[in-house]
C-alpha atoms as a PDB file:
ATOM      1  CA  UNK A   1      12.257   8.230  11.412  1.00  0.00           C
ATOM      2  CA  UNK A   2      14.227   5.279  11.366  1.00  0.00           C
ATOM      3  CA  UNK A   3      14.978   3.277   7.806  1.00  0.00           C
ATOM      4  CA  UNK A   4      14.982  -0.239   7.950  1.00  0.00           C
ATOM      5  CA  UNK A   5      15.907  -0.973   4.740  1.00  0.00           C
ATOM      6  CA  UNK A   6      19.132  -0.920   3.087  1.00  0.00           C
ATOM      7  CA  UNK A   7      18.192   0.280  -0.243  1.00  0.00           C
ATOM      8  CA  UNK A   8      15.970   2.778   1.190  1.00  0.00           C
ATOM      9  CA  UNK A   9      18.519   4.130   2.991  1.00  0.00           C
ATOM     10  CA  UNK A  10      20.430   4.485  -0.096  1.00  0.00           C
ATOM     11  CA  UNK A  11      17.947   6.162  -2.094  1.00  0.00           C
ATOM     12  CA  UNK A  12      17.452   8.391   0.979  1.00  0.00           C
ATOM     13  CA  UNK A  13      20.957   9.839   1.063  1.00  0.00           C
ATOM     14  CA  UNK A  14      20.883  10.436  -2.954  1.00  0.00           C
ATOM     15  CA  UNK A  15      17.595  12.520  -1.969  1.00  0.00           C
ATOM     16  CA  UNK A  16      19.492  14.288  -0.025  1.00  0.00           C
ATOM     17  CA  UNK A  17      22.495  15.022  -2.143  1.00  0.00           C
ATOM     18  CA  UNK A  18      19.846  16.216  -4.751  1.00  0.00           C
ATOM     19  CA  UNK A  19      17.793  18.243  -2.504  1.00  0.00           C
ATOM     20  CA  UNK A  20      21.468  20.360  -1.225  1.00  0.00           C
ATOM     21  CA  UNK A  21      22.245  20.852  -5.378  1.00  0.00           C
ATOM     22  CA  UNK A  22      18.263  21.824  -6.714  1.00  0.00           C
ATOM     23  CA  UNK A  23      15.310  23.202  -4.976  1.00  0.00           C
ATOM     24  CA  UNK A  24      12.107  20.733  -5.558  1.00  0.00           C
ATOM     25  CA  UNK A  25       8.787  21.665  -7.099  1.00  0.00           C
ATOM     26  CA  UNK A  26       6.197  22.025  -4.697  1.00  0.00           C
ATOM     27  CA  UNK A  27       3.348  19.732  -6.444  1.00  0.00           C
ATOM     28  CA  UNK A  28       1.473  18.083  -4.095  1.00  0.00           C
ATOM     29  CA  UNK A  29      -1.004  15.460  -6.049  1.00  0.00           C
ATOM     30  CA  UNK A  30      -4.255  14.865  -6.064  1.00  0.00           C
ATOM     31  CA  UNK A  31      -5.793  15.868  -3.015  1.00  0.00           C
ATOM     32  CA  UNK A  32      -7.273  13.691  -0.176  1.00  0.00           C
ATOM     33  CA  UNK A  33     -10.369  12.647  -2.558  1.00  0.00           C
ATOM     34  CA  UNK A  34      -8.633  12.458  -5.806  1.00  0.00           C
ATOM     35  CA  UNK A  35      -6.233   9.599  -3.997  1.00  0.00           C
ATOM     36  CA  UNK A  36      -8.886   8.119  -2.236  1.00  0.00           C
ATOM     37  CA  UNK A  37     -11.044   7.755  -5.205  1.00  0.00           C
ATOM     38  CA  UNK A  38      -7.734   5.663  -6.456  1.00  0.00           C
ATOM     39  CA  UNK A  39      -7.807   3.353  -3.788  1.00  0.00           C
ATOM     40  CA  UNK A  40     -11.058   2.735  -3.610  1.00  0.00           C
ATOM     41  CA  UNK A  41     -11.000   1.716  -7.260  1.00  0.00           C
ATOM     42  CA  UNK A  42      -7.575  -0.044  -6.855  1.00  0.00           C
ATOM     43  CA  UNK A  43      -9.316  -2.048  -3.475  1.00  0.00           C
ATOM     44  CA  UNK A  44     -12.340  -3.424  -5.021  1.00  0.00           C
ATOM     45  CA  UNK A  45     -10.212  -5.507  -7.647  1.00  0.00           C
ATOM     46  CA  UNK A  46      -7.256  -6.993  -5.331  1.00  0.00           C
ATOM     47  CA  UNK A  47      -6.929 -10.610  -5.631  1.00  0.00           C
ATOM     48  CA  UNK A  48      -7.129 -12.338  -1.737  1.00  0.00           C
ATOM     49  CA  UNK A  49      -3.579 -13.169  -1.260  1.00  0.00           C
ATOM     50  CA  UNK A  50      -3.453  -9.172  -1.718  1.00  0.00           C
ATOM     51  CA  UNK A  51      -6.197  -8.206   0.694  1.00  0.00           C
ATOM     52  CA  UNK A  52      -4.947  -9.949   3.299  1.00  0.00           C
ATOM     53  CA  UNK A  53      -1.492  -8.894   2.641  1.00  0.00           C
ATOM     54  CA  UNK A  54      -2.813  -5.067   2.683  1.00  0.00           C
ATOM     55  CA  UNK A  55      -4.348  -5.649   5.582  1.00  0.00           C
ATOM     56  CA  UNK A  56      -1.621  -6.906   7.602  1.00  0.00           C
ATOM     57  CA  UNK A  57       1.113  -4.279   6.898  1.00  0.00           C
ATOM     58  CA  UNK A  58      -1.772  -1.669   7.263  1.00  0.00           C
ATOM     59  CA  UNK A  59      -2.060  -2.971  10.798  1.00  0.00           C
ATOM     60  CA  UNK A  60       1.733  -2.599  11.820  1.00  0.00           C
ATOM     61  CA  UNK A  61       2.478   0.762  13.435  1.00  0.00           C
ATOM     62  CA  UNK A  62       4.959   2.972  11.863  1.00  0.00           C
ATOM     63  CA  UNK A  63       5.635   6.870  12.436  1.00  0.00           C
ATOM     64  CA  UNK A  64       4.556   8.993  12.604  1.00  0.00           C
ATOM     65  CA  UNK A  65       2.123   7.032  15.046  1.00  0.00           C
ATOM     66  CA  UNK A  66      -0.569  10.139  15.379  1.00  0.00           C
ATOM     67  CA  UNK A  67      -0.720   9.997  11.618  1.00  0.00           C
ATOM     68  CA  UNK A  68      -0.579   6.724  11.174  1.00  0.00           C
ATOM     69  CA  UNK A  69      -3.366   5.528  13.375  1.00  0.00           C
ATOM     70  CA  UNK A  70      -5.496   7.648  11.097  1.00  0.00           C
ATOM     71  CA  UNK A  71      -4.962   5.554   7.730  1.00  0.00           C
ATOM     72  CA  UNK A  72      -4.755   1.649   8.953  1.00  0.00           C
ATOM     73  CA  UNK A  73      -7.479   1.423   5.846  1.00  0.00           C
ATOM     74  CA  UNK A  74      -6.651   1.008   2.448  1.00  0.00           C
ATOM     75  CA  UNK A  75      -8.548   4.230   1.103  1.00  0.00           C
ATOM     76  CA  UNK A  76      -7.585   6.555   4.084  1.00  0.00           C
ATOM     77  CA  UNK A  77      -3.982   5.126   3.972  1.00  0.00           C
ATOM     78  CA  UNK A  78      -3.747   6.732   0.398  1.00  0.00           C
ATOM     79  CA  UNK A  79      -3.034  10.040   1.789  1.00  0.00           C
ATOM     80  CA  UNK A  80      -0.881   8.975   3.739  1.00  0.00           C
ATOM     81  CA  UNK A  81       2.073  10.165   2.002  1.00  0.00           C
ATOM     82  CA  UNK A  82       0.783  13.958   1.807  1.00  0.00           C
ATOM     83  CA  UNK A  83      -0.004  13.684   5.694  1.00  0.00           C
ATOM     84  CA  UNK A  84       3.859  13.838   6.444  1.00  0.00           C
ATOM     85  CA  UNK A  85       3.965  17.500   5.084  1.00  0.00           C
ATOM     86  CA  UNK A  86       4.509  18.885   8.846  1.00  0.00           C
ATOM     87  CA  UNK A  87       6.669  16.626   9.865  1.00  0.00           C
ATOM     88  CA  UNK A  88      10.571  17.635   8.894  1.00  0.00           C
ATOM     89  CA  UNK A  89      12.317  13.993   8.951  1.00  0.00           C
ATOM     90  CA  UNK A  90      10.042  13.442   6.124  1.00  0.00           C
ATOM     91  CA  UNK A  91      10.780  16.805   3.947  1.00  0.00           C
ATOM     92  CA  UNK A  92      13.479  14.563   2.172  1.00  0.00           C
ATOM     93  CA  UNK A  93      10.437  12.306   0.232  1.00  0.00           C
ATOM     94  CA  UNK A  94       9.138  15.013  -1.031  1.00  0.00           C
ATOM     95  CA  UNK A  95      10.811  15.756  -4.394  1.00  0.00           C
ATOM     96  CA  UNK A  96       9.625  11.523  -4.935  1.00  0.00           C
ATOM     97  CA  UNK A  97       5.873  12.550  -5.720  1.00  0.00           C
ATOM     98  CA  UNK A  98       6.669  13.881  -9.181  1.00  0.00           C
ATOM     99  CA  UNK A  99       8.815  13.794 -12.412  1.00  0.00           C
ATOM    100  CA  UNK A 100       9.187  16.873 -14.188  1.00  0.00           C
ATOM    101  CA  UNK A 101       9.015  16.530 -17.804  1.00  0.00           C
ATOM    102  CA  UNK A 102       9.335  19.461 -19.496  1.00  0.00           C
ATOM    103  CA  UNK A 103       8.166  20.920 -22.317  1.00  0.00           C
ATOM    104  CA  UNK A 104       8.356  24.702 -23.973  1.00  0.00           C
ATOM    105  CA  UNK A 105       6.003  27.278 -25.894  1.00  0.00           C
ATOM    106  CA  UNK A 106       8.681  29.608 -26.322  1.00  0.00           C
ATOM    107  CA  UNK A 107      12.098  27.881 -27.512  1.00  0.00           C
ATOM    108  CA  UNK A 108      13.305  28.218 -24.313  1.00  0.00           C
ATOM    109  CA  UNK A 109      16.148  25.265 -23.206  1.00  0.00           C
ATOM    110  CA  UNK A 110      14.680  22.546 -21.372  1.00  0.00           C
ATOM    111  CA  UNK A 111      16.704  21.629 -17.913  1.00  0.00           C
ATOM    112  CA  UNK A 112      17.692  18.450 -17.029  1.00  0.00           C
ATOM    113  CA  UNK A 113      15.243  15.837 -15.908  1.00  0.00           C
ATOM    114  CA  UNK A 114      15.886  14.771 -12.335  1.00  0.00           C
ATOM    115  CA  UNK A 115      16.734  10.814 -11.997  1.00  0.00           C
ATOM    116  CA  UNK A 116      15.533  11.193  -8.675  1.00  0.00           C
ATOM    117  CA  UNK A 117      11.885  11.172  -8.948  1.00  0.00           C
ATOM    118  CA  UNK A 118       8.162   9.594  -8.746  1.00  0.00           C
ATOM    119  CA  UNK A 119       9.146   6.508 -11.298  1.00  0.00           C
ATOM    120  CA  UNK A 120      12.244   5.646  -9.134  1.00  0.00           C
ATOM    121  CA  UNK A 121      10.540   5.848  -6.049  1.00  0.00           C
ATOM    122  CA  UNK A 122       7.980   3.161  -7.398  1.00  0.00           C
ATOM    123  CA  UNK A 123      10.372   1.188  -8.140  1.00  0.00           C
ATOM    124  CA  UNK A 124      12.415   0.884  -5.014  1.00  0.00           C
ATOM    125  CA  UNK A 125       9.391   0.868  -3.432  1.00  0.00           C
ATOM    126  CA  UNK A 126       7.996  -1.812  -4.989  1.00  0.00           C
ATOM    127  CA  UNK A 127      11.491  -3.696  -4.687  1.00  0.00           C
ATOM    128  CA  UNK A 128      10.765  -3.566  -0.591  1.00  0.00           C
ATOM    129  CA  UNK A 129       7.347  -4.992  -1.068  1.00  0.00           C
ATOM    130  CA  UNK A 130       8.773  -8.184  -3.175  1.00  0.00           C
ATOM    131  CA  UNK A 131      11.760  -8.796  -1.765  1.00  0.00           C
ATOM    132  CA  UNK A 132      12.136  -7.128   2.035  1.00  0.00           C
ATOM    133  CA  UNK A 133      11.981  -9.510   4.988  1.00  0.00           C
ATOM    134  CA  UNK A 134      10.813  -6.706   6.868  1.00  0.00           C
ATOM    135  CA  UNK A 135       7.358  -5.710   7.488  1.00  0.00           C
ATOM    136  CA  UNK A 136       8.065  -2.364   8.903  1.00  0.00           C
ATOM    137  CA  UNK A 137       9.808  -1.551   5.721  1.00  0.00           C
ATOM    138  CA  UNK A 138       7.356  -3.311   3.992  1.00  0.00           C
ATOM    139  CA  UNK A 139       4.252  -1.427   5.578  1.00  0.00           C
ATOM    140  CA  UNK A 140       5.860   1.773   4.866  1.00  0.00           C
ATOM    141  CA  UNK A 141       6.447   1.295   1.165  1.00  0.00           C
ATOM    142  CA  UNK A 142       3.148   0.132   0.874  1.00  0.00           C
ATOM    143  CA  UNK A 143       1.937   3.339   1.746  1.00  0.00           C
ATOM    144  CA  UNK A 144       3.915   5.514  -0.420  1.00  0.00           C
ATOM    145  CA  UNK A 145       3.623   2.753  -3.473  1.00  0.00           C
ATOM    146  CA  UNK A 146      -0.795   3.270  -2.937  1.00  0.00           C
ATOM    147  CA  UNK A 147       0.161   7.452  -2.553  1.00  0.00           C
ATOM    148  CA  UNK A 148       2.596   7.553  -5.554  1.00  0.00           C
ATOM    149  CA  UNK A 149       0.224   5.313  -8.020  1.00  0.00           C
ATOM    150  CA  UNK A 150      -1.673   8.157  -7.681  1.00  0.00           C
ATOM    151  CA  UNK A 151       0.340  11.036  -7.945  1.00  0.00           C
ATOM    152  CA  UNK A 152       2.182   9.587 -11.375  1.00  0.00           C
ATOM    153  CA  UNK A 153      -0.970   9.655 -13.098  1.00  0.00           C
ATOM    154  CA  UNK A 154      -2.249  12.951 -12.452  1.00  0.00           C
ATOM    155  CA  UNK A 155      -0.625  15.076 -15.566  1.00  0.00           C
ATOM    156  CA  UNK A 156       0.663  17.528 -13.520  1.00  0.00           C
ATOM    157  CA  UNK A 157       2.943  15.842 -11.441  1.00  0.00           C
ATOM    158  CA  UNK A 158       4.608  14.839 -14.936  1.00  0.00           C
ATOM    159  CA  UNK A 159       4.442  17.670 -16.632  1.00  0.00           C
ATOM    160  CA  UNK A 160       6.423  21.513 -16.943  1.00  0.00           C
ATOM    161  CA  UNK A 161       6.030  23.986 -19.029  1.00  0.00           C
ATOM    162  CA  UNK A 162       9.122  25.934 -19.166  1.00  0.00           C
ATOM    163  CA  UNK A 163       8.999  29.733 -20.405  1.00  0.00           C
ATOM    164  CA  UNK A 164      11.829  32.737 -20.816  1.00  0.00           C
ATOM    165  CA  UNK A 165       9.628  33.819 -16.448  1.00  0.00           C
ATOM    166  CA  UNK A 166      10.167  30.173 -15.329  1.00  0.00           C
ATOM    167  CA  UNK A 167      13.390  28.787 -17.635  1.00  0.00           C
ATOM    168  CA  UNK A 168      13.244  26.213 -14.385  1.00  0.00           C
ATOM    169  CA  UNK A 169       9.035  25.077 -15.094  1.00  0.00           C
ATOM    170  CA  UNK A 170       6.061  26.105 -13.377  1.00  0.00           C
ATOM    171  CA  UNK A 171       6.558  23.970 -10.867  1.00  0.00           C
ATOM    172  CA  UNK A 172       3.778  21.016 -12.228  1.00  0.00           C
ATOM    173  CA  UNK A 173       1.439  24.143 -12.600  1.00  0.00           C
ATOM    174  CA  UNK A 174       2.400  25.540  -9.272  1.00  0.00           C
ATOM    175  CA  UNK A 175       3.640  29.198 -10.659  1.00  0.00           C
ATOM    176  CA  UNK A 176       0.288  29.416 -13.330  1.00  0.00           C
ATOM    177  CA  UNK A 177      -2.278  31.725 -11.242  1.00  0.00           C
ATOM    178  CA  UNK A 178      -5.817  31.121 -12.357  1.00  0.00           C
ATOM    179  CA  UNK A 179      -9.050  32.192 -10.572  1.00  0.00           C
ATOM    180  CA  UNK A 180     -11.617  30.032  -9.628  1.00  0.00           C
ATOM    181  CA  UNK A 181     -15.481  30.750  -8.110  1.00  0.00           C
ATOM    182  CA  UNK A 182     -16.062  29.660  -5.004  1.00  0.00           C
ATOM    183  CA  UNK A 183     -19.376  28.465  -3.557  1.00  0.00           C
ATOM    184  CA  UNK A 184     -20.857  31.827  -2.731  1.00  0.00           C
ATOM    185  CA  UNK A 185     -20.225  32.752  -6.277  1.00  0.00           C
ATOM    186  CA  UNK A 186     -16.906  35.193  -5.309  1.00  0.00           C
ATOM    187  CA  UNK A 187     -13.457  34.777  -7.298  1.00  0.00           C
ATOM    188  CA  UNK A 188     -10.619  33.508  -5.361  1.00  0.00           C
ATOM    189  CA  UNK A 189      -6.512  33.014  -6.068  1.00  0.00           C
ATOM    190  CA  UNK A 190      -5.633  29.573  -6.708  1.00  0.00           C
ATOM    191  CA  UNK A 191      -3.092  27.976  -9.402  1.00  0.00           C
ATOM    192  CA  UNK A 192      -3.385  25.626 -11.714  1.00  0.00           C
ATOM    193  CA  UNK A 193      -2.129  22.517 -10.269  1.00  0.00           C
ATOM    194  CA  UNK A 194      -4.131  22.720  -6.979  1.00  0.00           C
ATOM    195  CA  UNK A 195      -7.463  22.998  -9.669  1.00  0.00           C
ATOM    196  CA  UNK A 196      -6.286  19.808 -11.432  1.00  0.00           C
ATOM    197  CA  UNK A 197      -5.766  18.257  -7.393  1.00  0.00           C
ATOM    198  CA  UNK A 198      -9.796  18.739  -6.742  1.00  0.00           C
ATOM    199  CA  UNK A 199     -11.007  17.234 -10.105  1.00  0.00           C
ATOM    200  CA  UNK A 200     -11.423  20.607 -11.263  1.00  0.00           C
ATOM    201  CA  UNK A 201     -14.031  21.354  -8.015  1.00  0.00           C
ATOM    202  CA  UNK A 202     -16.034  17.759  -8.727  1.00  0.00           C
ATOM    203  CA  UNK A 203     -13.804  15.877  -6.172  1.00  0.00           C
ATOM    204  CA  UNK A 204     -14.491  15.197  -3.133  1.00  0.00           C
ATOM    205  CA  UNK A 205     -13.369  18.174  -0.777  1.00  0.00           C
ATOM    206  CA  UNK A 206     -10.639  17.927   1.884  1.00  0.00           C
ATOM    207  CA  UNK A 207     -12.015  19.960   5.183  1.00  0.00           C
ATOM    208  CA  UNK A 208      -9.809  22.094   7.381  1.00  0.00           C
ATOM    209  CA  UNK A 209      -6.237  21.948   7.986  1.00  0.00           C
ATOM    210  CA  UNK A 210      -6.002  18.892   5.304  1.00  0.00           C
ATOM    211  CA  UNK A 211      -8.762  16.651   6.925  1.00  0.00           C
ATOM    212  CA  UNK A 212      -9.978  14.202   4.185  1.00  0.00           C
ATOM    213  CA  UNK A 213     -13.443  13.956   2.561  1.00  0.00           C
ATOM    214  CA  UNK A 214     -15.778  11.574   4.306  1.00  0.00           C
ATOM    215  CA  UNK A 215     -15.825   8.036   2.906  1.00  0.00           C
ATOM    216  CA  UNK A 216     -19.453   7.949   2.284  1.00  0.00           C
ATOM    217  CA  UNK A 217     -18.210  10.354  -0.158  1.00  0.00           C
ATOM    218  CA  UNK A 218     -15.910   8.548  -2.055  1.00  0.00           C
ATOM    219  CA  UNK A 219     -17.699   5.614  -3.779  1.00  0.00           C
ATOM    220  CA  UNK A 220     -20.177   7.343  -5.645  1.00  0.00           C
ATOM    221  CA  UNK A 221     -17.274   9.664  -6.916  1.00  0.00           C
ATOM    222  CA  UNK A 222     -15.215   6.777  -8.021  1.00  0.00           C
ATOM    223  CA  UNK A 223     -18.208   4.959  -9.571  1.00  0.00           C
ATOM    224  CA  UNK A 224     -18.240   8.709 -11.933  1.00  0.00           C
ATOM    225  CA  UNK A 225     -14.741   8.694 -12.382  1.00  0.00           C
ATOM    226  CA  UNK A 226     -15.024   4.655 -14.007  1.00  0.00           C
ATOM    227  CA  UNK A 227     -18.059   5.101 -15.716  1.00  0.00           C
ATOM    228  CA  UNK A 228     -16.972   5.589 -19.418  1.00  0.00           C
ATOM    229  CA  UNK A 229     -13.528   4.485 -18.341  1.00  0.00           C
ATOM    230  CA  UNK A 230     -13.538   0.408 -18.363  1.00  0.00           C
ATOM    231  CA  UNK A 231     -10.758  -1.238 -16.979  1.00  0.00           C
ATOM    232  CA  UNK A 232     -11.149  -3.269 -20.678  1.00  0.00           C
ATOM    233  CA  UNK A 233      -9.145  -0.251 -22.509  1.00  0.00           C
ATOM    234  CA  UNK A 234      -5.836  -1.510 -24.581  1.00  0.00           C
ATOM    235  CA  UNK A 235      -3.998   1.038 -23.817  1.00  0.00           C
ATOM    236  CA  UNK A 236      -3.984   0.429 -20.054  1.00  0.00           C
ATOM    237  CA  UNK A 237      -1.514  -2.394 -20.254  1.00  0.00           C
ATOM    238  CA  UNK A 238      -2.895  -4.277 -17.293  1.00  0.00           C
ATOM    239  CA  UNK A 239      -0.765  -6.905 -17.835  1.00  0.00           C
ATOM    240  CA  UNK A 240       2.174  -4.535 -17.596  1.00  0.00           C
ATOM    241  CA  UNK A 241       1.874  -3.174 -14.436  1.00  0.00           C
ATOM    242  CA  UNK A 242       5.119  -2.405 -13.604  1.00  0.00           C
ATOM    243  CA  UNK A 243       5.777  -0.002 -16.831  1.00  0.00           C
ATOM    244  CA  UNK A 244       6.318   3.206 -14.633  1.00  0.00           C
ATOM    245  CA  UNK A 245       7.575   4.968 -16.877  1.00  0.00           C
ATOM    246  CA  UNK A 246       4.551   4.428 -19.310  1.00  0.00           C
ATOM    247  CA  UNK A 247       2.265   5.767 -16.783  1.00  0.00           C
ATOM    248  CA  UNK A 248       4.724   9.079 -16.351  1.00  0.00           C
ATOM    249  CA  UNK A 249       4.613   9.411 -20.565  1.00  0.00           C
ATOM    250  CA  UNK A 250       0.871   9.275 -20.556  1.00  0.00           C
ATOM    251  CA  UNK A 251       0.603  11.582 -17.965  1.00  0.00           C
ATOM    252  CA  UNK A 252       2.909  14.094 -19.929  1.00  0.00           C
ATOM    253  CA  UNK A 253       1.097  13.848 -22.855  1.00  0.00           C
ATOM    254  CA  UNK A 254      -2.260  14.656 -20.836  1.00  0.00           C
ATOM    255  CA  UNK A 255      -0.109  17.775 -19.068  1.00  0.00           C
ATOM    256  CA  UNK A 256       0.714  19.308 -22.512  1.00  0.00           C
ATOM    257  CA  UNK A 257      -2.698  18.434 -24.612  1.00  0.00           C
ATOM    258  CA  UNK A 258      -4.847  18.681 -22.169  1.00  0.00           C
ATOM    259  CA  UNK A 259      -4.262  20.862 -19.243  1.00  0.00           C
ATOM    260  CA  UNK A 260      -2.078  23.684 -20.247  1.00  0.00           C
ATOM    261  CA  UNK A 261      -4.451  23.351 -24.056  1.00  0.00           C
ATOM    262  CA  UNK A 262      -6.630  26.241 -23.960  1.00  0.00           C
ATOM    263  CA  UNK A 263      -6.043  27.286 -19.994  1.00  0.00           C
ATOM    264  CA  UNK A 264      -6.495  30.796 -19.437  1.00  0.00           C
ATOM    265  CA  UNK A 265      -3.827  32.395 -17.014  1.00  0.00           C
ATOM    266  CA  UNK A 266      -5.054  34.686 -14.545  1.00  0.00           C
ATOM    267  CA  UNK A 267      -8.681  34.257 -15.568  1.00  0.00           C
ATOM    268  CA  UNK A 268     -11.270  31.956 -14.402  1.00  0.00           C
ATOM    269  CA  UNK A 269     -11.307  28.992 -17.169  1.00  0.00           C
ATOM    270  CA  UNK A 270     -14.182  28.232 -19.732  1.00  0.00           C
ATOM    271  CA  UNK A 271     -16.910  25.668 -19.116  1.00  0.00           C
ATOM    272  CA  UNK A 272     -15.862  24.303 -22.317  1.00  0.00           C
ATOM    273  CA  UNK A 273     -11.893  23.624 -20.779  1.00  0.00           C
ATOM    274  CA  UNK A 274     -13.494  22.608 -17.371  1.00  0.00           C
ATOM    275  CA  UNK A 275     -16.119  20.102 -18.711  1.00  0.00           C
ATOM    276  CA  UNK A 276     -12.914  18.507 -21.352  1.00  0.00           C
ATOM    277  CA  UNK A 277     -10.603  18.905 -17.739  1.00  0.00           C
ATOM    278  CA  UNK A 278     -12.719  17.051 -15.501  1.00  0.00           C
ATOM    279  CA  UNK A 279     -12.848  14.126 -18.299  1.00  0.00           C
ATOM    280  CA  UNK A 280      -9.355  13.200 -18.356  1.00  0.00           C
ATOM    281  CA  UNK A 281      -9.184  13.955 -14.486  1.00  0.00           C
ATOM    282  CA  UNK A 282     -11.468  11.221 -14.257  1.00  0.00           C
ATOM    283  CA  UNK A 283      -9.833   9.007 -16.401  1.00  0.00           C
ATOM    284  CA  UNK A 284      -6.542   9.086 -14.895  1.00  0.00           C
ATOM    285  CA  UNK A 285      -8.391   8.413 -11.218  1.00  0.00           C
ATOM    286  CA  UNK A 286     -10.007   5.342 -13.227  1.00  0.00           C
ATOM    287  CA  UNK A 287      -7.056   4.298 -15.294  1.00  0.00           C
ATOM    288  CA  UNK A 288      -4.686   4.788 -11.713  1.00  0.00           C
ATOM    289  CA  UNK A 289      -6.956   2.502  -9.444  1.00  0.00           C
ATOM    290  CA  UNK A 290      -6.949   0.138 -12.035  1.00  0.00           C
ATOM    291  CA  UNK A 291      -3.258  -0.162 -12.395  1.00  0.00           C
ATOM    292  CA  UNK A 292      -3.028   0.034  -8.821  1.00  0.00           C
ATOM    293  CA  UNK A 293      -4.357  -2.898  -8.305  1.00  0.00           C
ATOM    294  CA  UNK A 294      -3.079  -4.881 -10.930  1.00  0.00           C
ATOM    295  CA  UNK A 295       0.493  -3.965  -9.222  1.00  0.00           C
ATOM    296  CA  UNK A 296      -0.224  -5.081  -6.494  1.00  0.00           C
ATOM    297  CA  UNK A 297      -2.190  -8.109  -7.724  1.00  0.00           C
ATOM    298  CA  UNK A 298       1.299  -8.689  -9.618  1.00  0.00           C
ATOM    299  CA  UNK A 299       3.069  -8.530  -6.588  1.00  0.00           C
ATOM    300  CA  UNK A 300       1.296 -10.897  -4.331  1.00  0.00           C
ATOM    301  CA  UNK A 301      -0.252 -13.003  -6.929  1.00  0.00           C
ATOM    302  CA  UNK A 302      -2.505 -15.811  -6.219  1.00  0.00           C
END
């Protein structure tokens, strides 16, 4: 892949320097439906300079082109960012979908927080979107900025709970095995963080080999995930909607009384914890689409 811009090839070779000195967490986000639900939230409330700005840097062909022909809409382009797994020139991005913040049951030191994260990535991201002269740039920034509003507000990609077995983290919830039922009523393997990625199984599913729901599925899931979640709540600073690091706080907090409160480890989890789970899961989608578009309202304002 070739960078266009100057400061994102500077952030690219810092990546780099971090990614030779640490090894990443693997957290991957919400999954195809969780981000889609985002966008379709975020979509619905973008002003008209914004619309038609989305829709021409959606329109300009960047690489990878077999991936990118497959997200030229605003929902679809969402996932976007997570489509890139296979593709090696783009292993580099991947320690920019999270920010580890750590916390501890155990007394156990807390490591350093990388600088080189999900918050800076919106930022420089957001930086080629106001101020870049080119669209290439441009049209790949706005796919990661739509990808990474959604990632910093689920709690796990802000959140690490650090323990005397993983003095490192869990990995955003990577490293906690848990067991969930499947639809024939069998127990399976999973982990924690990929339970949190499917709305705790009330998402909309991704099919085989990563393929995203359908997106006749999506609207009546994101009309769930804002019903008892107005875009009228104080405390989602909608006329702040570059406070990054806000979002990454909240999501913390959610991480630590929320998702690891009352999680059972190697055991399939209570429908008490589930039905108090899929809440706030729903809340962040809500509270993400909403800021979403207010960034991006902010951005290309009327």
């Amino acid at each position: 892949m070739k960078n266009h811009c100057p400061l994102f090839k500077r952030a690219l070779s810092i990546v780099i320097a971090c990614l030779i000195l640490c090894t990443p967490s693997i957290s991957l986000g919400w999954g195809a439906g969780g981000h889609m639900m985002t966008a379709h939230i975020a979509f619905s409330r973008l002003n008209r300079k914004a619309k038609a700005k989305v829709a021409e840097l959606l329109a300009i062909p960047i690489n990878p082109a077999a991936v990118t022909a497959t997200s030229k809409d605003f929902v679809n382009a969402s996932h976007w960012a997570d489509d890139l797994r296979p593709f090696a020139e783009f292993d580099s991005f991947k320690p920019l979908h999270f920010k580890d913040l750590f916390f501890t049951l155990d007394g156990t030191t807390l490591p350093e927080i990388d600088p080189n994260n999900i918050v800076k990535a919106l930022e420089d991201n957001v930086e080629i979107l106001k101020t870049s002269n080119d669209k290439t740039a441009q049209a790949q920034a706005l796919r990661f900025v739509i990808h990474f509003v959604g990632d910093i507000h689920q709690p796990l990609h802000c959140t690490a709970l650090v323990s005397r077995a993983n003095p490192h983290g869990d990995q955003g919830g990577n490293l906690v095995k848990i067991k969930i039922r499947a639809d024939d009523g069998t127990l399976k393997d999973s982990n924690l963080h990929s339970y949190w990625d499917g709305g705790i199984g009330a998402f909309p599913r991704s099919g085989p080999n990563f393929a995203p729901p359908a997106l006749k599925t999506i609207g009546p899931a994101a009309r769930l995930a804002m019903r008892g979640n107005p875009a009228t709540v104080r405390g989602l600073k909608l006329d702040d909607p570059f406070n990054f690091d806000l979002w990454a706080e909240e999501s913390f907090w959610f991480g630590e009384n929320v998702v690891y409160k009352g999680m059972r480890a190697e055991r399939t989890q209570t429908a008490a914890y589930n039905k108090r789970a899929l809440k706030y899961a729903r809340r962040r989608v809500a509270w993400g689409g909403y800021r979403l578009a207010a960034l991006l309202n902010a951005i290309w304002a009327q």
